[in-house]
N, C-alpha and C. Protein backbone atom coordinates (compact mmCIF):
# COMPACT_ATOMS: atom_id res chain seq x y z
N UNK A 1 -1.38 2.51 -101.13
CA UNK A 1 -0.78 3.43 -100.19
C UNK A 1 0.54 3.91 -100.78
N UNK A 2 1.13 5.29 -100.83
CA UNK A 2 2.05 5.79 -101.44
C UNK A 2 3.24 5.36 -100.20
N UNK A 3 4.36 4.82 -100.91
CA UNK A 3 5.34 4.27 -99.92
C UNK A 3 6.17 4.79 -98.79
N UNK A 4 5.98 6.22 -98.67
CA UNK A 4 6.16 6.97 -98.00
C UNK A 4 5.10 7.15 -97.07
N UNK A 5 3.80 6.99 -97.20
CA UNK A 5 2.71 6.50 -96.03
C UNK A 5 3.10 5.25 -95.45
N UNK A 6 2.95 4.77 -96.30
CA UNK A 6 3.49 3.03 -96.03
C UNK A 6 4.27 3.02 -94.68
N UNK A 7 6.06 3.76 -95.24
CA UNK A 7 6.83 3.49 -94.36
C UNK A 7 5.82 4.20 -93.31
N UNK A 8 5.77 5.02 -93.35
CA UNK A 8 5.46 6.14 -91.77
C UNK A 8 4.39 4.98 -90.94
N UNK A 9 3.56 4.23 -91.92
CA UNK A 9 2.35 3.52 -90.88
C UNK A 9 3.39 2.61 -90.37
N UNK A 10 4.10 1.76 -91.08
CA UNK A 10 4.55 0.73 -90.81
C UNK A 10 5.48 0.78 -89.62
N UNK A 11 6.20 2.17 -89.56
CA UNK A 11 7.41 2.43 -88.35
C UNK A 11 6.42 2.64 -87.01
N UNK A 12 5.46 3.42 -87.70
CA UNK A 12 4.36 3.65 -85.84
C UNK A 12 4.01 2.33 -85.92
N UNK A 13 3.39 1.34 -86.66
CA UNK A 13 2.88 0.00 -85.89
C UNK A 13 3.95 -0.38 -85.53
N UNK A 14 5.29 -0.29 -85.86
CA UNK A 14 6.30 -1.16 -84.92
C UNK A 14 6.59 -0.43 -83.89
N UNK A 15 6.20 1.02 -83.51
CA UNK A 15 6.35 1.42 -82.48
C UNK A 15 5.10 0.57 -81.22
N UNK A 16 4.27 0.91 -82.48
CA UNK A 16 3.17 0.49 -81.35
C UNK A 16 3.41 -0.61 -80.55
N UNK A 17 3.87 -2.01 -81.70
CA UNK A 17 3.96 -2.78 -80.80
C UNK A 17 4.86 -2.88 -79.83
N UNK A 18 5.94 -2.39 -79.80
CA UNK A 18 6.89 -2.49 -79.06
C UNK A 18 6.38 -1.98 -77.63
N UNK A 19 5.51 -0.98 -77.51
CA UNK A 19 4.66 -0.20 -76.64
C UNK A 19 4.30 -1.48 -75.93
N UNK A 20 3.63 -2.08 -76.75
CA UNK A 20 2.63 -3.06 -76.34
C UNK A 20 3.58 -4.45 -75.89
N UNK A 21 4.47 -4.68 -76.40
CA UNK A 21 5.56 -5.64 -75.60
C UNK A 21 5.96 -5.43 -74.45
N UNK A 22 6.40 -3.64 -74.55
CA UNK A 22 7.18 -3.10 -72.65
C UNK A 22 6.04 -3.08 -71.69
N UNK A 23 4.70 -2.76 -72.01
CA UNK A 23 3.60 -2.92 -71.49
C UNK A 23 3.34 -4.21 -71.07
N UNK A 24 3.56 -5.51 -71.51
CA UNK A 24 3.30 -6.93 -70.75
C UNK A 24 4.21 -7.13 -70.07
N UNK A 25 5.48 -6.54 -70.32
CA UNK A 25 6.27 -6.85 -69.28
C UNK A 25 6.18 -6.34 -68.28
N UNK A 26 5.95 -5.20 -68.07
CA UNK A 26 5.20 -4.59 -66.81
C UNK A 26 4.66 -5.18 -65.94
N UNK A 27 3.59 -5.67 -66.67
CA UNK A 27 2.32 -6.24 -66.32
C UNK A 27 2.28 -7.55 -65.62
N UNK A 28 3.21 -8.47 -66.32
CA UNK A 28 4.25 -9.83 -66.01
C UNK A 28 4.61 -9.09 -64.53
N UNK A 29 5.72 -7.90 -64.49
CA UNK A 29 6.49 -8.00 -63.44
C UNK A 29 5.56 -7.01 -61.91
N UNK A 30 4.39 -6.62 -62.65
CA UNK A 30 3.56 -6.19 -61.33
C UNK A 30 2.88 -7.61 -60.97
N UNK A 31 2.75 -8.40 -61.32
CA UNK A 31 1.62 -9.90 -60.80
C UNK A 31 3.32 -10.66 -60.06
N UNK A 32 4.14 -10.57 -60.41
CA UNK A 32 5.18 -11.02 -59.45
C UNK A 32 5.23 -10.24 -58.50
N UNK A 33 5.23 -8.97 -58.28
CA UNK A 33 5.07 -8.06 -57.19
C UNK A 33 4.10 -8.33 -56.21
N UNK A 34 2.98 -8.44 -56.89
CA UNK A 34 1.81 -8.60 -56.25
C UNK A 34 1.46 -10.15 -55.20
N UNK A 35 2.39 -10.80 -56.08
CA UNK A 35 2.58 -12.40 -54.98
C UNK A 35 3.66 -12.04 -53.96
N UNK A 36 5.13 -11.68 -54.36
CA UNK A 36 5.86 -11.07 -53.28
C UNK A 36 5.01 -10.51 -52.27
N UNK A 37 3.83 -9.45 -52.20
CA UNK A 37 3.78 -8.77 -51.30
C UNK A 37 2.67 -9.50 -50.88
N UNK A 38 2.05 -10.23 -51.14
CA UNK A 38 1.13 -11.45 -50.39
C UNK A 38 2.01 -12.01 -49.51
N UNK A 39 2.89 -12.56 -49.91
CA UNK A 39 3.75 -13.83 -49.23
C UNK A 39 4.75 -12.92 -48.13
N UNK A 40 4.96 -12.02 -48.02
CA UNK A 40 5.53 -11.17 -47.07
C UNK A 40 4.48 -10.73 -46.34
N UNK A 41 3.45 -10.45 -46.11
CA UNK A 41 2.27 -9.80 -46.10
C UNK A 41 1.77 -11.03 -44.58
N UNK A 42 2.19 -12.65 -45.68
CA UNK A 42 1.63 -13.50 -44.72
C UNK A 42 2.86 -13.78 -43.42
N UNK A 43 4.30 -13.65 -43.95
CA UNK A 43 5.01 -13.53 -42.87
C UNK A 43 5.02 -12.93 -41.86
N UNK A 44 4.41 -11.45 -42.44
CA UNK A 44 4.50 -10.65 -41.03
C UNK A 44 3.41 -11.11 -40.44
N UNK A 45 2.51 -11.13 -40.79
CA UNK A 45 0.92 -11.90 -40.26
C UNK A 45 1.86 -12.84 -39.02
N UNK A 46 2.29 -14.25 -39.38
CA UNK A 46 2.83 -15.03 -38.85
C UNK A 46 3.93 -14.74 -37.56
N UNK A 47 4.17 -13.44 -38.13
CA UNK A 47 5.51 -12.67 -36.74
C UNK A 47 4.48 -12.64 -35.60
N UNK A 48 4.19 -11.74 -36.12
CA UNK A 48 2.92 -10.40 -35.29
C UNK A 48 2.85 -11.99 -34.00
N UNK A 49 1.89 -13.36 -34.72
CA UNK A 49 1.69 -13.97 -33.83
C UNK A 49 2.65 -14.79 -32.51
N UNK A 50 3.68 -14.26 -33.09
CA UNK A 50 4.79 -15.06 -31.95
C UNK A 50 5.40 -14.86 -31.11
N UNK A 51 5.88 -15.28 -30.14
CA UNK A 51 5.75 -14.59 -28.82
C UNK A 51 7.32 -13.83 -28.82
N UNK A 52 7.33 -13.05 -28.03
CA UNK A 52 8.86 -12.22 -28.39
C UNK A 52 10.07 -13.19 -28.29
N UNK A 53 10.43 -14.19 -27.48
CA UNK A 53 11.41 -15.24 -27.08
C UNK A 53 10.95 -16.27 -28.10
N UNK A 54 10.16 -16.46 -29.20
CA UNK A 54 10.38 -17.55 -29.97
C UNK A 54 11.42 -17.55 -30.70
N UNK A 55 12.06 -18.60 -31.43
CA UNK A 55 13.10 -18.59 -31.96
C UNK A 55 12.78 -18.79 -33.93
N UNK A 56 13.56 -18.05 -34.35
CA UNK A 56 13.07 -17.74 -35.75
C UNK A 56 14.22 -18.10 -36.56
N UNK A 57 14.31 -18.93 -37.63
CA UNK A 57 15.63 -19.65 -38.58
C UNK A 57 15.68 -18.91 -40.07
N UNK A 58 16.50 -18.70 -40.78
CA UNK A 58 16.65 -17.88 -41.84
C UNK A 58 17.31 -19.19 -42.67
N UNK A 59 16.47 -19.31 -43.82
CA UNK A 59 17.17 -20.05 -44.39
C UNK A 59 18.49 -19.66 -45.85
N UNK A 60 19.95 -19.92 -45.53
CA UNK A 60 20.76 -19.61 -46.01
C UNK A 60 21.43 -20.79 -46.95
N UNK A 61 21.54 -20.78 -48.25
CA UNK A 61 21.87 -21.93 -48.60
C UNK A 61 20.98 -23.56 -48.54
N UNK A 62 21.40 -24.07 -48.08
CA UNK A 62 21.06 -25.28 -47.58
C UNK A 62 21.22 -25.57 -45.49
N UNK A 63 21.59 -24.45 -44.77
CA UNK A 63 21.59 -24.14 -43.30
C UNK A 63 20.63 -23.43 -42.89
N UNK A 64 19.61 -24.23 -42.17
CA UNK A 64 19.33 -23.13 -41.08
C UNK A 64 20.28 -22.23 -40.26
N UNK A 65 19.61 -20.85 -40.19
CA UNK A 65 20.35 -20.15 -39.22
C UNK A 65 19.81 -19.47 -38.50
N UNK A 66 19.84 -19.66 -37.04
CA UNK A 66 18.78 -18.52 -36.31
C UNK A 66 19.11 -17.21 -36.38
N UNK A 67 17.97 -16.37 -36.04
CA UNK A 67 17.86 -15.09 -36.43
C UNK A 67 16.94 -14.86 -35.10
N UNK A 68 17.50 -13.74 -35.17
CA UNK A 68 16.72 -12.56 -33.93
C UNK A 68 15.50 -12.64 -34.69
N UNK A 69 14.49 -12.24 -33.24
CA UNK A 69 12.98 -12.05 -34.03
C UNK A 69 12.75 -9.94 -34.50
N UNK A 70 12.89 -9.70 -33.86
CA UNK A 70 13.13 -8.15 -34.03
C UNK A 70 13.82 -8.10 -35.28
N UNK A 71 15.15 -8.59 -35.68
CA UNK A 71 16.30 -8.64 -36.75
C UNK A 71 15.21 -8.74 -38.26
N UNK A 72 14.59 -10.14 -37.91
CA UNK A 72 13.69 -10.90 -38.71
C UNK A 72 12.74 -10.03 -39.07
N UNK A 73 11.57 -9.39 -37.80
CA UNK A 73 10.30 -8.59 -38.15
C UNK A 73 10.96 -7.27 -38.94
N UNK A 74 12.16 -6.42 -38.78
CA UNK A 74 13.09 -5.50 -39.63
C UNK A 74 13.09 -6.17 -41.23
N UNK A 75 13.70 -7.12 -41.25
CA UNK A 75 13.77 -7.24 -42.76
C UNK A 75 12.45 -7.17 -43.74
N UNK A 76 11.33 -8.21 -42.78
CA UNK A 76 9.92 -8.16 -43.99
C UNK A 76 9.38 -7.27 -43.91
N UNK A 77 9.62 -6.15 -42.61
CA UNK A 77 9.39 -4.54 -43.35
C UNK A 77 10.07 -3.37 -44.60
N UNK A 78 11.34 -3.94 -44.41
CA UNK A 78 11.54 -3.40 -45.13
C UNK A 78 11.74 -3.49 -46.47
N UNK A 79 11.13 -4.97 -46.63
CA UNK A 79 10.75 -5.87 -48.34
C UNK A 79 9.62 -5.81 -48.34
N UNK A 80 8.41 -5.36 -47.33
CA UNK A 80 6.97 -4.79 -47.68
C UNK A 80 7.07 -3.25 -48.41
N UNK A 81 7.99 -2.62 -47.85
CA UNK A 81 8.34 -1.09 -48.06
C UNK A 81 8.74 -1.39 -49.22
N UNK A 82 9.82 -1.92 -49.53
CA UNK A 82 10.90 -1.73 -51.11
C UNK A 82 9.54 -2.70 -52.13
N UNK A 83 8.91 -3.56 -51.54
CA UNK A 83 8.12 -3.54 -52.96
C UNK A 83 6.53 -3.08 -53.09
N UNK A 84 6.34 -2.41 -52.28
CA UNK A 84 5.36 -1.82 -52.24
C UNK A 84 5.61 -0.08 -53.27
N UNK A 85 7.13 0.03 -53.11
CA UNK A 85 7.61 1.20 -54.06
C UNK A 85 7.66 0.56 -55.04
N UNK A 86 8.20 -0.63 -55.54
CA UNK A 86 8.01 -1.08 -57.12
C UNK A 86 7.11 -1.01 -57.67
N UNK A 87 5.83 -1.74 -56.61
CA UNK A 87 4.56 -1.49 -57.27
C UNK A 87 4.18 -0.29 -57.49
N UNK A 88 4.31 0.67 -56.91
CA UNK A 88 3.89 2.13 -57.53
C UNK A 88 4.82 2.58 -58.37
N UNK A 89 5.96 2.43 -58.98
CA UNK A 89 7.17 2.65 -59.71
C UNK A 89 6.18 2.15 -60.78
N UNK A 90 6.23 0.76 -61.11
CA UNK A 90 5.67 0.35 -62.00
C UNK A 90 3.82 0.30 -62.24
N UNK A 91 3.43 0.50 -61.64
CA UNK A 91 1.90 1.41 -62.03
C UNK A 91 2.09 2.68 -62.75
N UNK A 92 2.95 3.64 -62.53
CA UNK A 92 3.55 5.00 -63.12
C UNK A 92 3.62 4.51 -64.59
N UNK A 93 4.65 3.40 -64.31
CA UNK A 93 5.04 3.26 -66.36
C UNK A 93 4.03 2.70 -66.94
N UNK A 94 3.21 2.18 -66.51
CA UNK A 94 2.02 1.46 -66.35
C UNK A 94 0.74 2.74 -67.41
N UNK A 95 0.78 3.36 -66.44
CA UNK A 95 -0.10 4.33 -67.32
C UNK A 95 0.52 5.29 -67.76
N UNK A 96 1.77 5.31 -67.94
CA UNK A 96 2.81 6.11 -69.28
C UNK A 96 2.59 5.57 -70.52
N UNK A 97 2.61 3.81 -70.04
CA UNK A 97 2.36 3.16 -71.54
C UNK A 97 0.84 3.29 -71.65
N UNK A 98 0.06 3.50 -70.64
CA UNK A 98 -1.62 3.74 -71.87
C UNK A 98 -1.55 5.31 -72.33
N UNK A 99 -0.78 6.01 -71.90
CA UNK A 99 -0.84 7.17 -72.64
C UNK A 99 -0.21 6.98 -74.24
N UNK A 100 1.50 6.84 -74.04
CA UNK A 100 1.70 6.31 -75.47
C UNK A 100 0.97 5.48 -75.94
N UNK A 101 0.13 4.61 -75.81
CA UNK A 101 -0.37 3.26 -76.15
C UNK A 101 -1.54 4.74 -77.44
N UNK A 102 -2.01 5.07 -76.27
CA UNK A 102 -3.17 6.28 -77.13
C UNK A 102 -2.93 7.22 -77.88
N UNK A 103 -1.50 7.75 -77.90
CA UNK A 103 -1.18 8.45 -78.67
C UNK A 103 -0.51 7.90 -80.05
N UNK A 104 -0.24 6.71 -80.04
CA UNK A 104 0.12 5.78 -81.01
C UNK A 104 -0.97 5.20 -82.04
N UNK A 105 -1.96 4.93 -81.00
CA UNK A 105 -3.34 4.75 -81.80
C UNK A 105 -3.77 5.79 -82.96
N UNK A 106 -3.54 6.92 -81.95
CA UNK A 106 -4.28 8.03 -83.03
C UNK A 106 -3.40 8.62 -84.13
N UNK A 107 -1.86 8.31 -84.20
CA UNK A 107 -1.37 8.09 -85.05
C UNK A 107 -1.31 7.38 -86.50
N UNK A 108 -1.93 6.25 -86.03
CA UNK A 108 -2.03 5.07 -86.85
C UNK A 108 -3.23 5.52 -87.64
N UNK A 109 -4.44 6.44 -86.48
CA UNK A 109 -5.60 6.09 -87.32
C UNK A 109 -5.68 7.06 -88.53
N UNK A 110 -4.98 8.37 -87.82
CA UNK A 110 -4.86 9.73 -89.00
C UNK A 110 -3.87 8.99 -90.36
N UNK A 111 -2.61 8.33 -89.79
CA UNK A 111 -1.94 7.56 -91.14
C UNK A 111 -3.14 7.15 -92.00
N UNK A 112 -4.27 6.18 -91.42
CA UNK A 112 -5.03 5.15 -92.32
C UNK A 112 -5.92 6.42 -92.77
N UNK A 113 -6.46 7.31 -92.00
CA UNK A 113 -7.61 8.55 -92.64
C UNK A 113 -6.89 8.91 -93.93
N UNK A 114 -5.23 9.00 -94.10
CA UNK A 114 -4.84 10.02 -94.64
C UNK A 114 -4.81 8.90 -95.94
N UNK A 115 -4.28 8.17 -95.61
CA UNK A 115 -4.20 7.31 -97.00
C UNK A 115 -6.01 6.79 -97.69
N UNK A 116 -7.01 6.96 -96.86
CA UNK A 116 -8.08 6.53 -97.51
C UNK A 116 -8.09 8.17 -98.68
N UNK A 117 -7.49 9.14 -97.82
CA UNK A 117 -8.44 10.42 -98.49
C UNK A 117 -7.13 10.43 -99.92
N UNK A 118 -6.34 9.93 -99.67
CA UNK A 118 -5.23 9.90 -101.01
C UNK A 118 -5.27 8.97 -102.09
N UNK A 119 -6.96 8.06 -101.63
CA UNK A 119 -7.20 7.01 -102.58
C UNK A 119 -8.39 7.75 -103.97
């Protein structure tokens, strides 16, 4: 391979991978999303069932602290809402990176075409 192919393959595979690194992290931080919004998912489940005068504790530190139930059913909506936008935030970059992911590929492969036809 003339070293000037060389470099050029060698800088897109380190692009590539790097693609492919920001891509697991993604991926890592949508499966944390995806338990967040289970486990909120089951709280509100758990609201829904309680009667309006039950009494509901927030845990702060190492204190319980009571909390309004209304106060309470407000917040895990609005941490169903805020990560229900992450998850679509990050689905977006999600398939940004299979686009670069593909356009990187076909980079690589015309590099390797070009150096077979320069052999």
């Amino acid at each position: 391979m003339s070293d000037t192919l060389k470099a050029k393959f060698e800088e897109e595979l380190n692009k590539f991978k790097q693609v492919e690194k920001d891509r697991e992290k993604y991926i890592s931080n949508r499966q944390q999303l995806e338990s967040q919004l289970t486990e909120n998912n089951l709280v509100k489940t758990e609201f829904d069932l309680l009667d309006e005068d039950a009494r509901v504790y927030k845990l702060i530190g190492a204190v319980l602290v009571r909390q309004d139930l209304a106060e309470a059913r407000a917040n895990v909506d609005k941490r169903l809402e805020y990560i229900s936008a992450e998850i679509k935030r990050v689905d977006d970059n999600l398939s940004d990176f299979a686009e670069k992911t593909k356009i990187h590929k076909e980079k690589l492969v015309a590099l390797q075409e070009s150096f077979k036809r320069s052999q």
